[in-house]
PDB file of N, CA and C in Angstrom:
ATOM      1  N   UNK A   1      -4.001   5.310 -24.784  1.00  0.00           N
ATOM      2  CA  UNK A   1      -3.504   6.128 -23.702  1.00  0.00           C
ATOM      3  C   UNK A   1      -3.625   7.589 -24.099  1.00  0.00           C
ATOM      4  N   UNK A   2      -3.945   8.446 -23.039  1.00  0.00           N
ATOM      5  CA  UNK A   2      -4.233  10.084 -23.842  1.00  0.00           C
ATOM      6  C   UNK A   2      -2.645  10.441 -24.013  1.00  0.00           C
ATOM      7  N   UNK A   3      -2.597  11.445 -24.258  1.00  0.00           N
ATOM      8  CA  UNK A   3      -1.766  12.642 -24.529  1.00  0.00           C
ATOM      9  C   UNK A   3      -2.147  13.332 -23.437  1.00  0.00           C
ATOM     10  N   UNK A   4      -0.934  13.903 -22.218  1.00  0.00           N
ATOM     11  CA  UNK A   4      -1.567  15.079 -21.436  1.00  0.00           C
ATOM     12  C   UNK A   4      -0.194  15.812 -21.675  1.00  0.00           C
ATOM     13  N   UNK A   5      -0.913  17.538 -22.041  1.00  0.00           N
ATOM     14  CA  UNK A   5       0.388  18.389 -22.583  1.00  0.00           C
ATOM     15  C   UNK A   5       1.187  18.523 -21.182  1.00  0.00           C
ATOM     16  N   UNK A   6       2.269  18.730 -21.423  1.00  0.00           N
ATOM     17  CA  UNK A   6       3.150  18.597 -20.099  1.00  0.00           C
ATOM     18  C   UNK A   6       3.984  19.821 -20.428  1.00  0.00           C
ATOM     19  N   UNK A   7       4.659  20.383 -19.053  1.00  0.00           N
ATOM     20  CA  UNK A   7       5.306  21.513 -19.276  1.00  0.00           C
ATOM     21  C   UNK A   7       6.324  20.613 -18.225  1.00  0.00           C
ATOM     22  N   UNK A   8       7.297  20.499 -18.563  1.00  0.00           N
ATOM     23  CA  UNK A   8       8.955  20.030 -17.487  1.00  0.00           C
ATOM     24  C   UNK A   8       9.155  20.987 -17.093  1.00  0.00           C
ATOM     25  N   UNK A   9       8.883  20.652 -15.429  1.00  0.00           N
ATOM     26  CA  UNK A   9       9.646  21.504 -14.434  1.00  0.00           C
ATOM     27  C   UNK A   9      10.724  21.050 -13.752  1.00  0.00           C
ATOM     28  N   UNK A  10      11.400  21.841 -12.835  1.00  0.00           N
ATOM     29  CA  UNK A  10      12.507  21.390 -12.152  1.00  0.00           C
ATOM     30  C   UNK A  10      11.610  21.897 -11.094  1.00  0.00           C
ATOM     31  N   UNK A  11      12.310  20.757  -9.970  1.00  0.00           N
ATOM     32  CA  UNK A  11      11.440  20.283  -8.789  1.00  0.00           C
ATOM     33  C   UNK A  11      12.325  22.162  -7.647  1.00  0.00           C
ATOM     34  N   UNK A  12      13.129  22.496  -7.944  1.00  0.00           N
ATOM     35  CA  UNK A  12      13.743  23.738  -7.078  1.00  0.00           C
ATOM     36  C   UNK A  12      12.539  24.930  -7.888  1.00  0.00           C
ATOM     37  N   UNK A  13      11.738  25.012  -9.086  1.00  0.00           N
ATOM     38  CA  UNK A  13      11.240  26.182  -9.165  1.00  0.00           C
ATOM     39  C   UNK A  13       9.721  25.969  -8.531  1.00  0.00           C
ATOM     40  N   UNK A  14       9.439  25.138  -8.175  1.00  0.00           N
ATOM     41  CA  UNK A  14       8.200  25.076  -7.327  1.00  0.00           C
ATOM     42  C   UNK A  14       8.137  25.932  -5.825  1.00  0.00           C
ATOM     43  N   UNK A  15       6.657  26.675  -6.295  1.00  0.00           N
ATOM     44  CA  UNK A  15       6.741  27.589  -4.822  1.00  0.00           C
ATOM     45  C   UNK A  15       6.303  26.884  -3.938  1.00  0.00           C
ATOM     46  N   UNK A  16       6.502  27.813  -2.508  1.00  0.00           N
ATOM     47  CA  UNK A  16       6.049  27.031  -1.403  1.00  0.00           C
ATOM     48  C   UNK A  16       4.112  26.492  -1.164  1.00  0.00           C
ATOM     49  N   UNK A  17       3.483  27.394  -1.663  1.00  0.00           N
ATOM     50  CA  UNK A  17       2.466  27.144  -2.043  1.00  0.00           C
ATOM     51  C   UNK A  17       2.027  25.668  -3.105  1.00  0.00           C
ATOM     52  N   UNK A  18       2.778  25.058  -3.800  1.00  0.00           N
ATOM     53  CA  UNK A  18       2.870  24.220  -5.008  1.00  0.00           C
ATOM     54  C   UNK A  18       3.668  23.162  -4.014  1.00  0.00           C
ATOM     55  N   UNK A  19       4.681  23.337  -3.286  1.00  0.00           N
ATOM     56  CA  UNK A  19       4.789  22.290  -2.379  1.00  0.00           C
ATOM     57  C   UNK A  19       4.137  21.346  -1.453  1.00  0.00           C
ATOM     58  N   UNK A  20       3.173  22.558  -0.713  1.00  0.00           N
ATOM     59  CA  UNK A  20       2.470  21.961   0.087  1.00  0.00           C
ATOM     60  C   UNK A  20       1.488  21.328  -0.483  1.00  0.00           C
ATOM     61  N   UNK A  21       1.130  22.220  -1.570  1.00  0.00           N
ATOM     62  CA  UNK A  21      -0.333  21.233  -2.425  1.00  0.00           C
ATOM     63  C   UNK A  21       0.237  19.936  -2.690  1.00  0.00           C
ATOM     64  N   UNK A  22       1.967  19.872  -3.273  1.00  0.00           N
ATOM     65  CA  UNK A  22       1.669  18.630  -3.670  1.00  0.00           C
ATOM     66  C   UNK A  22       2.437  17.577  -2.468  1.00  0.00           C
ATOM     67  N   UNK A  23       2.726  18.076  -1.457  1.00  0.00           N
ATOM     68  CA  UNK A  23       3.137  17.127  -0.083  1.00  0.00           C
ATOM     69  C   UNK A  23       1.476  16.406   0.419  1.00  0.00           C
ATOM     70  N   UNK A  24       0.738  17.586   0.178  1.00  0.00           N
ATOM     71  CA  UNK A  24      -0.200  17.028   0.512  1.00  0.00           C
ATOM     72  C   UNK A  24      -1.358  16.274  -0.438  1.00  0.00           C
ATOM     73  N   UNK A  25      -1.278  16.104  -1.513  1.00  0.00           N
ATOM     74  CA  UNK A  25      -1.765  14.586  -2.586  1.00  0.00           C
ATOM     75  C   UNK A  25      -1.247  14.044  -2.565  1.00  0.00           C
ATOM     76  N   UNK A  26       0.482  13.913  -2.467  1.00  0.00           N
ATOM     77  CA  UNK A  26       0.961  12.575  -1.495  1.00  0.00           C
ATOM     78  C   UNK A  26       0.302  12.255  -0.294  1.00  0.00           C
ATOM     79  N   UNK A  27       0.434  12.661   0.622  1.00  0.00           N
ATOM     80  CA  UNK A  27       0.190  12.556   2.182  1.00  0.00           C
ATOM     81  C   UNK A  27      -1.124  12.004   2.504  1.00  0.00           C
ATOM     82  N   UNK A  28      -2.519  12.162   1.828  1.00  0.00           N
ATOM     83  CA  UNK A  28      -3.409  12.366   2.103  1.00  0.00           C
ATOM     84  C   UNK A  28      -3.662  10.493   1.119  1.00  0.00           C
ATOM     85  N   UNK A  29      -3.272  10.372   0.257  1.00  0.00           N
ATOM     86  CA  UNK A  29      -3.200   9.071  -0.756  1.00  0.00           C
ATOM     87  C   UNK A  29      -2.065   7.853   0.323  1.00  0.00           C
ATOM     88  N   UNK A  30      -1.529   8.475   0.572  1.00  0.00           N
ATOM     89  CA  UNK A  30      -0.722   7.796   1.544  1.00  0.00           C
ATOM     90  C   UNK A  30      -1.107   6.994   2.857  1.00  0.00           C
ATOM     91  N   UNK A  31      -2.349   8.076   3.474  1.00  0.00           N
ATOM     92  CA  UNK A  31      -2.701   7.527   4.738  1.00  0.00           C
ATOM     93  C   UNK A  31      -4.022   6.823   4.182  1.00  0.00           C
ATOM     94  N   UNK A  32      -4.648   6.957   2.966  1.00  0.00           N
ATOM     95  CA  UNK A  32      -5.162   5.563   2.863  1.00  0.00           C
ATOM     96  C   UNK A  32      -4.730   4.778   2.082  1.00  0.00           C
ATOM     97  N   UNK A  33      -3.554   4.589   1.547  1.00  0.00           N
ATOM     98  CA  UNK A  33      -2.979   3.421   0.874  1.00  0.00           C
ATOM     99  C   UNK A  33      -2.451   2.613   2.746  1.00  0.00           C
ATOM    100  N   UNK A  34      -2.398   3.527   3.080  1.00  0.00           N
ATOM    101  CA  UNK A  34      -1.861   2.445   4.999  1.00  0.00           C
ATOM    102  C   UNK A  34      -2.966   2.338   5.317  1.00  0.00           C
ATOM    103  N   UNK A  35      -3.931   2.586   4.971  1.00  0.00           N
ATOM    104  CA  UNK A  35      -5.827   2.443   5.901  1.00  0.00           C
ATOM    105  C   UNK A  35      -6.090   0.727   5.481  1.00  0.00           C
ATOM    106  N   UNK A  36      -6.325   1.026   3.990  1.00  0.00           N
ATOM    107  CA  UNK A  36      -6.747  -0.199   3.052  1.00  0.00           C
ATOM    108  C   UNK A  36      -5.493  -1.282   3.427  1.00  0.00           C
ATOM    109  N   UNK A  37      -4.622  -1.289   3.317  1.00  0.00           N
ATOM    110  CA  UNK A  37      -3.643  -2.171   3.308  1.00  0.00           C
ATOM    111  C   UNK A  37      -3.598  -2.844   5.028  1.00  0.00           C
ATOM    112  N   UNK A  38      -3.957  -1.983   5.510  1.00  0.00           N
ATOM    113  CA  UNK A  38      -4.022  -2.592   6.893  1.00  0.00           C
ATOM    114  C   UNK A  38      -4.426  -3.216   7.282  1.00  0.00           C
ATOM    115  N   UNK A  39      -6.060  -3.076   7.047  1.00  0.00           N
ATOM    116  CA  UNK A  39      -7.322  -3.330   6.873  1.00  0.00           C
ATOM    117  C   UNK A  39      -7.414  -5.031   6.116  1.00  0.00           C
ATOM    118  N   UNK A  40      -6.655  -4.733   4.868  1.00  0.00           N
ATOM    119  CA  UNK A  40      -6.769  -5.935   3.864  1.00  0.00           C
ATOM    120  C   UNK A  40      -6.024  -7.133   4.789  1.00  0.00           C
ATOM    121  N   UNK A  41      -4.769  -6.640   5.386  1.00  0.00           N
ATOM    122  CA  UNK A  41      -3.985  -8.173   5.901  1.00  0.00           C
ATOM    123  C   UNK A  41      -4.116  -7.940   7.480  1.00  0.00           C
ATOM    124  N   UNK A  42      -5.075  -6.936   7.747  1.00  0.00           N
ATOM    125  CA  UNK A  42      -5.682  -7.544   8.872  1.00  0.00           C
ATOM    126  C   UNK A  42      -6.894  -8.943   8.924  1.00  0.00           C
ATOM    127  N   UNK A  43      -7.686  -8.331   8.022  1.00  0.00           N
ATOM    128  CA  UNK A  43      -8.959  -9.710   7.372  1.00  0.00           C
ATOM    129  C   UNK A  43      -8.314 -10.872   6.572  1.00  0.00           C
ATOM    130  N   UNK A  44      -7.216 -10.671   6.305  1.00  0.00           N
ATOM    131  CA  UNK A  44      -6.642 -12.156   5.744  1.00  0.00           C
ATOM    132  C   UNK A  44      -5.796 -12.564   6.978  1.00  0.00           C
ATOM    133  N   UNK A  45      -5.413 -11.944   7.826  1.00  0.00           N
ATOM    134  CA  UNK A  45      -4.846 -12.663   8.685  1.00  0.00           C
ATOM    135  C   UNK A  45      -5.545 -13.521   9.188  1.00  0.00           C
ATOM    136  N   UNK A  46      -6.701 -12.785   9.951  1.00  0.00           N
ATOM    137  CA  UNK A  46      -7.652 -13.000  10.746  1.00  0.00           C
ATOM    138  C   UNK A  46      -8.356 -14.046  10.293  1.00  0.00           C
ATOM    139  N   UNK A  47      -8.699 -14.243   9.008  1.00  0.00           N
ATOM    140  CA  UNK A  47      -9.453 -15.198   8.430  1.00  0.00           C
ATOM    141  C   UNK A  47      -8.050 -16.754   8.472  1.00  0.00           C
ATOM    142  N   UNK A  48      -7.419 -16.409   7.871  1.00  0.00           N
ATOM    143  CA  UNK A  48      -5.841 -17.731   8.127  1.00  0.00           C
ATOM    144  C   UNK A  48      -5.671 -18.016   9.286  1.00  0.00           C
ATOM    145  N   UNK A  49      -5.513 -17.287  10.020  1.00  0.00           N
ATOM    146  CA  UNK A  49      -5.692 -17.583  11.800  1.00  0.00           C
ATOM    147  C   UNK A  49      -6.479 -18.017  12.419  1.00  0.00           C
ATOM    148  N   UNK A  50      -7.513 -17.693  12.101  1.00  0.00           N
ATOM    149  CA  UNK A  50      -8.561 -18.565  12.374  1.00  0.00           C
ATOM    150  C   UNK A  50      -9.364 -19.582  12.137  1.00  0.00           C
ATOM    151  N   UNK A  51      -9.000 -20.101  10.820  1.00  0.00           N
ATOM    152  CA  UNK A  51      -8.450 -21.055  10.227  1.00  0.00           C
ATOM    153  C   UNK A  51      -7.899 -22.296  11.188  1.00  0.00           C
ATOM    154  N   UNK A  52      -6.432 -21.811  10.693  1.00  0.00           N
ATOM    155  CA  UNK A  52      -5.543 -22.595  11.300  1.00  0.00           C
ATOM    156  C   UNK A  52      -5.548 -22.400  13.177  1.00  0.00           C
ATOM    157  N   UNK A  53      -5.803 -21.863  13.412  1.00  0.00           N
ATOM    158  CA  UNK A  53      -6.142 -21.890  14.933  1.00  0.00           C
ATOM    159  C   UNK A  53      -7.602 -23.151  15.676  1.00  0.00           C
ATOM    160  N   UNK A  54      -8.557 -23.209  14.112  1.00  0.00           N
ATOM    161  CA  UNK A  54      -9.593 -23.917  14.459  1.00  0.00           C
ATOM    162  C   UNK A  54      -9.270 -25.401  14.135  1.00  0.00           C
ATOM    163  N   UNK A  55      -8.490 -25.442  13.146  1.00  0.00           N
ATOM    164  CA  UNK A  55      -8.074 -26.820  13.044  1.00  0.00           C
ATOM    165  C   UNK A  55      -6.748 -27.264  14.303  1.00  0.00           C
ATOM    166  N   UNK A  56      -6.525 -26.378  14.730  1.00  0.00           N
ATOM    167  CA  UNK A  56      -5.511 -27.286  15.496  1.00  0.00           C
ATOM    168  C   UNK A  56      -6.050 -27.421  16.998  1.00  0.00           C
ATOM    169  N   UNK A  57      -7.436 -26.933  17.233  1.00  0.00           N
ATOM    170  CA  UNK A  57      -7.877 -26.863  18.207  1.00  0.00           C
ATOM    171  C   UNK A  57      -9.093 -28.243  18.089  1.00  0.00           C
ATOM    172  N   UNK A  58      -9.591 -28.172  16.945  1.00  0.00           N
ATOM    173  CA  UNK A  58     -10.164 -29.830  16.638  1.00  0.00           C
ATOM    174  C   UNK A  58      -9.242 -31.058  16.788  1.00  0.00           C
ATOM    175  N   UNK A  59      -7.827 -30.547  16.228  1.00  0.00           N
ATOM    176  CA  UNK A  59      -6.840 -31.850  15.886  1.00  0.00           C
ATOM    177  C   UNK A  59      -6.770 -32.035  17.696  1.00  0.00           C
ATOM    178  N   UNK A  60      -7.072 -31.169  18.783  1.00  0.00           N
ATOM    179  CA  UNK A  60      -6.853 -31.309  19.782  1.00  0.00           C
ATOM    180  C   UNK A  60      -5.281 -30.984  20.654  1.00  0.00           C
ATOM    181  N   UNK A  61      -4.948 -30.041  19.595  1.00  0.00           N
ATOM    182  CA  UNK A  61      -3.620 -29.565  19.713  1.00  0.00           C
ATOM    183  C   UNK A  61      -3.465 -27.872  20.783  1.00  0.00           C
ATOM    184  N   UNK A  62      -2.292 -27.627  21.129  1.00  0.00           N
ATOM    185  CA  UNK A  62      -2.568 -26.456  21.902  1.00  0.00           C
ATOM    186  C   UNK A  62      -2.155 -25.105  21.098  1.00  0.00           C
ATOM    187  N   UNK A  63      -2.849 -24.453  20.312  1.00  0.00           N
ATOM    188  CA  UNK A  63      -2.880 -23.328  19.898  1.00  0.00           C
ATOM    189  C   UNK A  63      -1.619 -22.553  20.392  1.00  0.00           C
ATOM    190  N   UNK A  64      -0.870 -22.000  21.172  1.00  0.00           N
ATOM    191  CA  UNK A  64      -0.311 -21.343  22.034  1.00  0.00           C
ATOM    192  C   UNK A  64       1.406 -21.781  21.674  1.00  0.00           C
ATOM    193  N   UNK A  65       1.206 -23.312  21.032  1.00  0.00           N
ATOM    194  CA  UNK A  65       2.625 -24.001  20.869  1.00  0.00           C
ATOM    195  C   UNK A  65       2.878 -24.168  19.624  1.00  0.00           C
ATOM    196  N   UNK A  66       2.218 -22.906  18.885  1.00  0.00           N
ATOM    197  CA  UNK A  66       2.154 -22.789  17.328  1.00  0.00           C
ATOM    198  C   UNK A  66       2.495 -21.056  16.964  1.00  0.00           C
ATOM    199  N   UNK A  67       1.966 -20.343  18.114  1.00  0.00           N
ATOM    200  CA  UNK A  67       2.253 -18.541  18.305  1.00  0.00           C
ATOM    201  C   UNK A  67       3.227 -18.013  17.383  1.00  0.00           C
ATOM    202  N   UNK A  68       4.579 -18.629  17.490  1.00  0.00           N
ATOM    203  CA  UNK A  68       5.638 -18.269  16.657  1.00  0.00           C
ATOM    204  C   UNK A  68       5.672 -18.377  15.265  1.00  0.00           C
ATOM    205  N   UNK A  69       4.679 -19.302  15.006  1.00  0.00           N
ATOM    206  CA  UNK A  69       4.561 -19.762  13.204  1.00  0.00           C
ATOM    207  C   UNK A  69       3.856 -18.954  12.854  1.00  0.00           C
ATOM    208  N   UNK A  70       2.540 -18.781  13.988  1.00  0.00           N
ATOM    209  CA  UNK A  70       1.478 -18.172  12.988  1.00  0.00           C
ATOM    210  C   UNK A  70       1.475 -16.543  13.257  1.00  0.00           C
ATOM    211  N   UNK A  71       2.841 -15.701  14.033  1.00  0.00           N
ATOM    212  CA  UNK A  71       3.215 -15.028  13.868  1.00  0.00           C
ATOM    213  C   UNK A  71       4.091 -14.508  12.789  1.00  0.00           C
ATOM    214  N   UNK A  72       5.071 -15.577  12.206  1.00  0.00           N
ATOM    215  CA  UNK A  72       5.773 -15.327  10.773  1.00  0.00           C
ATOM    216  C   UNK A  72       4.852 -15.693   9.792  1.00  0.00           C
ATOM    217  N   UNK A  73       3.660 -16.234   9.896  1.00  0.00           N
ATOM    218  CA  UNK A  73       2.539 -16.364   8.611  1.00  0.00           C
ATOM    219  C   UNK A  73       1.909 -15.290   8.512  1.00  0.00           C
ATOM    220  N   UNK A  74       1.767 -14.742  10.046  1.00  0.00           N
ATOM    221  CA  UNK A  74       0.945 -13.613   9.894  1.00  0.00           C
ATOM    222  C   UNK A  74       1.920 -12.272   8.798  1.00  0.00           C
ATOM    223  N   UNK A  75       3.038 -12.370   9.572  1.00  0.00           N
ATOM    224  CA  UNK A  75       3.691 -11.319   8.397  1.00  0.00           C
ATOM    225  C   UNK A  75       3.992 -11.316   7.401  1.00  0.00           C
ATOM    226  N   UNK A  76       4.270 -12.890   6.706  1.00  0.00           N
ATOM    227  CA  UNK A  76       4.540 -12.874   5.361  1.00  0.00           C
ATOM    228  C   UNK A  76       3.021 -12.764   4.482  1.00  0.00           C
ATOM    229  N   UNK A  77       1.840 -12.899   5.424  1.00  0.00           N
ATOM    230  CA  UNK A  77       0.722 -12.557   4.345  1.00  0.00           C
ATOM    231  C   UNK A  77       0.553 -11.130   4.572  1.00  0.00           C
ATOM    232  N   UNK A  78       0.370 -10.089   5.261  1.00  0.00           N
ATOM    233  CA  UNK A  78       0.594  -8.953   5.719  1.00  0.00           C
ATOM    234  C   UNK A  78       1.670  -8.623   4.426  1.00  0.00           C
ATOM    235  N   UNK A  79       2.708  -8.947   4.377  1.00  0.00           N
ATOM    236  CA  UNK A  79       3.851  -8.334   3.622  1.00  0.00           C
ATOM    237  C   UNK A  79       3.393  -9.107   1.855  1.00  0.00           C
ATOM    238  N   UNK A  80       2.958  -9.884   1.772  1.00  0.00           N
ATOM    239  CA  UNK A  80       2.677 -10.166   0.232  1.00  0.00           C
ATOM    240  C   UNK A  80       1.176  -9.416  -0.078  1.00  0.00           C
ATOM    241  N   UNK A  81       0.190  -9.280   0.853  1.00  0.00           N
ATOM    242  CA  UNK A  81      -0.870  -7.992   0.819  1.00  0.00           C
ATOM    243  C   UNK A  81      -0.350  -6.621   0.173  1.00  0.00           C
ATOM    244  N   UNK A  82       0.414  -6.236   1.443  1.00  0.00           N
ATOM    245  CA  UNK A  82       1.031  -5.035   1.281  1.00  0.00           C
ATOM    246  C   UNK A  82       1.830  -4.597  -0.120  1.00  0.00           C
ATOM    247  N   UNK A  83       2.682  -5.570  -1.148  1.00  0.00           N
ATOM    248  CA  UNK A  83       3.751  -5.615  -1.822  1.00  0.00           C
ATOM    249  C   UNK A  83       2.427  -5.406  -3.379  1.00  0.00           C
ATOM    250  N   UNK A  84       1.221  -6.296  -2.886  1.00  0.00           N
ATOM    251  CA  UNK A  84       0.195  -6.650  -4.149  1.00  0.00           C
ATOM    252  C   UNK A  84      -0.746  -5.153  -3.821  1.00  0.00           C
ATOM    253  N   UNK A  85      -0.621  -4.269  -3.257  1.00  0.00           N
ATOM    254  CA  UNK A  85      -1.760  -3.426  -3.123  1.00  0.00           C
ATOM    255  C   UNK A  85      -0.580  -2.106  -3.760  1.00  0.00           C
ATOM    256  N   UNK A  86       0.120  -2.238  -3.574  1.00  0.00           N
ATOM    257  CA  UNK A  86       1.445  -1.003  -3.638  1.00  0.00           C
ATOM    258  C   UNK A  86       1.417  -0.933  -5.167  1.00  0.00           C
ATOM    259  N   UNK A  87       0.986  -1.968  -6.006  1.00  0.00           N
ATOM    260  CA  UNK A  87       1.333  -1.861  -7.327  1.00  0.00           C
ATOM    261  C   UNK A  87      -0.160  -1.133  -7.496  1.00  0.00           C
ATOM    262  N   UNK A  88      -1.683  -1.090  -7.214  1.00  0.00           N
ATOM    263  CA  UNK A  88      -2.366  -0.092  -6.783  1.00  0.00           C
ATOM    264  C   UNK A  88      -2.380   1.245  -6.989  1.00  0.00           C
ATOM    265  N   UNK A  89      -1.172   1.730  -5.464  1.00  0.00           N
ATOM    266  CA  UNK A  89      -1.457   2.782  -5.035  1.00  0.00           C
ATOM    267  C   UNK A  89      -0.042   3.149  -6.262  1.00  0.00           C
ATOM    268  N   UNK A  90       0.740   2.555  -6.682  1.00  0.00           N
ATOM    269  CA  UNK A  90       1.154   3.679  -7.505  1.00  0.00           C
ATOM    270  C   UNK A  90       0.880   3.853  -8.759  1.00  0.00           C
ATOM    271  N   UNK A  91      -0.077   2.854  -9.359  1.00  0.00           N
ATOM    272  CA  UNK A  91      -0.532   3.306 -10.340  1.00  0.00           C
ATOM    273  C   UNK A  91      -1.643   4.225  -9.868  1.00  0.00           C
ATOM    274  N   UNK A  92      -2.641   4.646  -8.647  1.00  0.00           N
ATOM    275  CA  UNK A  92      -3.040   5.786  -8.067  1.00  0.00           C
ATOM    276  C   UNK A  92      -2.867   7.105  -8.780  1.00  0.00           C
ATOM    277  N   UNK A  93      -0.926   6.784  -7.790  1.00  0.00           N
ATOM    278  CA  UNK A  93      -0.469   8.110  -7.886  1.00  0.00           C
ATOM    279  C   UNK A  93      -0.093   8.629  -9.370  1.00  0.00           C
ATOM    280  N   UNK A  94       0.437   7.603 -10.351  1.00  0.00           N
ATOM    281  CA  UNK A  94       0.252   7.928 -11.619  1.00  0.00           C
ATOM    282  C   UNK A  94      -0.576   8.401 -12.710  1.00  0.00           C
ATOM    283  N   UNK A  95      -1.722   8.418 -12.122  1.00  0.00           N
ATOM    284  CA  UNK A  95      -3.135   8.490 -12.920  1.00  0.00           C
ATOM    285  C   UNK A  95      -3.610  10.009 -12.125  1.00  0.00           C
ATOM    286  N   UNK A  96      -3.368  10.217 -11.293  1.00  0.00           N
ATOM    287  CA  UNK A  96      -3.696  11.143 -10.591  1.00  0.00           C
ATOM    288  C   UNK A  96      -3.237  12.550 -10.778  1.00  0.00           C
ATOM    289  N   UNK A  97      -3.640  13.881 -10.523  1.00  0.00           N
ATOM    290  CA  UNK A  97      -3.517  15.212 -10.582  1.00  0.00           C
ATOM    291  C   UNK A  97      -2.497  15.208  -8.876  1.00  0.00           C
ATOM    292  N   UNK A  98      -1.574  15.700  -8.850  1.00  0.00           N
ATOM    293  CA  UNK A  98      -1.261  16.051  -7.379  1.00  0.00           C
ATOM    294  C   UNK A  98      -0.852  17.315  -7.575  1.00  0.00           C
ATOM    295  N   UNK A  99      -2.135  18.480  -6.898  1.00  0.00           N
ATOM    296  CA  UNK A  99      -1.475  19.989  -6.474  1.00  0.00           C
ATOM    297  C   UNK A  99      -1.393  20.160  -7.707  1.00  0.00           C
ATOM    298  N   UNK A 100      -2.041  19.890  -8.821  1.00  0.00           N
ATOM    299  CA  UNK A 100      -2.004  20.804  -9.869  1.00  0.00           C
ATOM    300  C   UNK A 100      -1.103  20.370 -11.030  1.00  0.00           C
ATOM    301  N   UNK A 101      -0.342  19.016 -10.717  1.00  0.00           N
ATOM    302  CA  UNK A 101       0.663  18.891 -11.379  1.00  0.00           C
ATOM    303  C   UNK A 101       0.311  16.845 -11.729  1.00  0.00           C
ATOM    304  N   UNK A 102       1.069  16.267 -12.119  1.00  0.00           N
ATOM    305  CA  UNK A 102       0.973  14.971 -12.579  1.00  0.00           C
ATOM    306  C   UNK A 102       2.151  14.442 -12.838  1.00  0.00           C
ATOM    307  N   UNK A 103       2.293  12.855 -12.290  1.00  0.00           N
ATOM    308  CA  UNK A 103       3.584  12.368 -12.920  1.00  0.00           C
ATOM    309  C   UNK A 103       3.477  12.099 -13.969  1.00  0.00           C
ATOM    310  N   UNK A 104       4.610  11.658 -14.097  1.00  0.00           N
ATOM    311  CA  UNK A 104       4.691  10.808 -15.761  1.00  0.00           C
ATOM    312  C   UNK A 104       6.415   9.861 -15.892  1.00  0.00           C
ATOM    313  N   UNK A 105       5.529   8.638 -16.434  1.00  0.00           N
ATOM    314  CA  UNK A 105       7.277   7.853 -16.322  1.00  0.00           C
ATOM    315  C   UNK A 105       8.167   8.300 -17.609  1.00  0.00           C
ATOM    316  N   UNK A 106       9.420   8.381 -17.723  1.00  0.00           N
ATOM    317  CA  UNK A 106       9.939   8.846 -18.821  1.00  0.00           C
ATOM    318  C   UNK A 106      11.277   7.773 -19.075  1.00  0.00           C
ATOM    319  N   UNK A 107      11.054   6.966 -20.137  1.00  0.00           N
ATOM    320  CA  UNK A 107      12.049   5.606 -20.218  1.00  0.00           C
ATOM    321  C   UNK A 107      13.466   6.283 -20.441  1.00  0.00           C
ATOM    322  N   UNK A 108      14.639   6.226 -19.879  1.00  0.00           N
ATOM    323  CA  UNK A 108      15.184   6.390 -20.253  1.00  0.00           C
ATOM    324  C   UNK A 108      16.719   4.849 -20.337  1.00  0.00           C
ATOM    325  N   UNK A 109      17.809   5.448 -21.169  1.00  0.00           N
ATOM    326  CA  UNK A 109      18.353   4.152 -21.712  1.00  0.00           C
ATOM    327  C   UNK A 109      19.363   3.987 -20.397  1.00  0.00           C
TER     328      UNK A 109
END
C-alpha cells in the first residue's frame, strides 16, 4: 500500500472554492455509481423476469397472477445489486483524488 503524505484538515477551514471542487467529485461519482447500478439490476432483473415469466408461460400458467412476487424479486435483486456494487463505489471514492484532497480511513479504538 503507498504512503500518501497527508496534511489533517478540519472540514470548517475549507474555502468555498475547495467545497465545491469537492461537492462536486462526490456528485459527479455519484451519478454514475446510480447510472451503473441501475443499469446492472435493471439487466438482472430483466434477464430473471424473463426467465421466470417464460417458464410460467410454458407451464401454461398466467403470468399476471405472479406480478406481486416477481415484483418483491425484482427488488430484492435490485437491492442485493445495489448493496454488492456500493462496496465498489466506495472503495472508488477511497482511491480517488476529490478537489484536490483524498480520504483516508483512520482506525480508531
Amino acid at each position: 500500500m503507498e504512503s500518501i503524505p497527508s496534511e489533517r484538515m478540519d472540514v470548517d477551514s475549507l474555502t468555498s472554492a475547495e467545497w465545491w471542487a469537492l461537492s462536486w467529485s462526490f456528485f459527479w461519482r455519484g451519478v454514475c455509481f446510480t447510472v451503473v447500478s441501475s443499469l446492472a439490476g435493471g439487466v438482472a432483473g430483466g434477464f430473471v423476469g424473463g426467465i421466470a415469466g417464460f417458464m410460467l408461460a410454458v407451464s401454461g400458467r398466467d403470468v399476471t397472477d405472479y406480478e406481486t412476487a416477481f415484483g418483491a424479486g425484482g427488488f430484492i435483486i435490485g437491492l442485493l445489486i445495489g448493496l454488492y456494487l456500493l462496496r465498489f463505489y466506495i472503495r472508488w471514492l477511497l482511491k480517488s483524488r476529490l478537489g484536490g484532497f483524498h480520504l483516508s480511513l483512520e482506525r480508531v479504538a
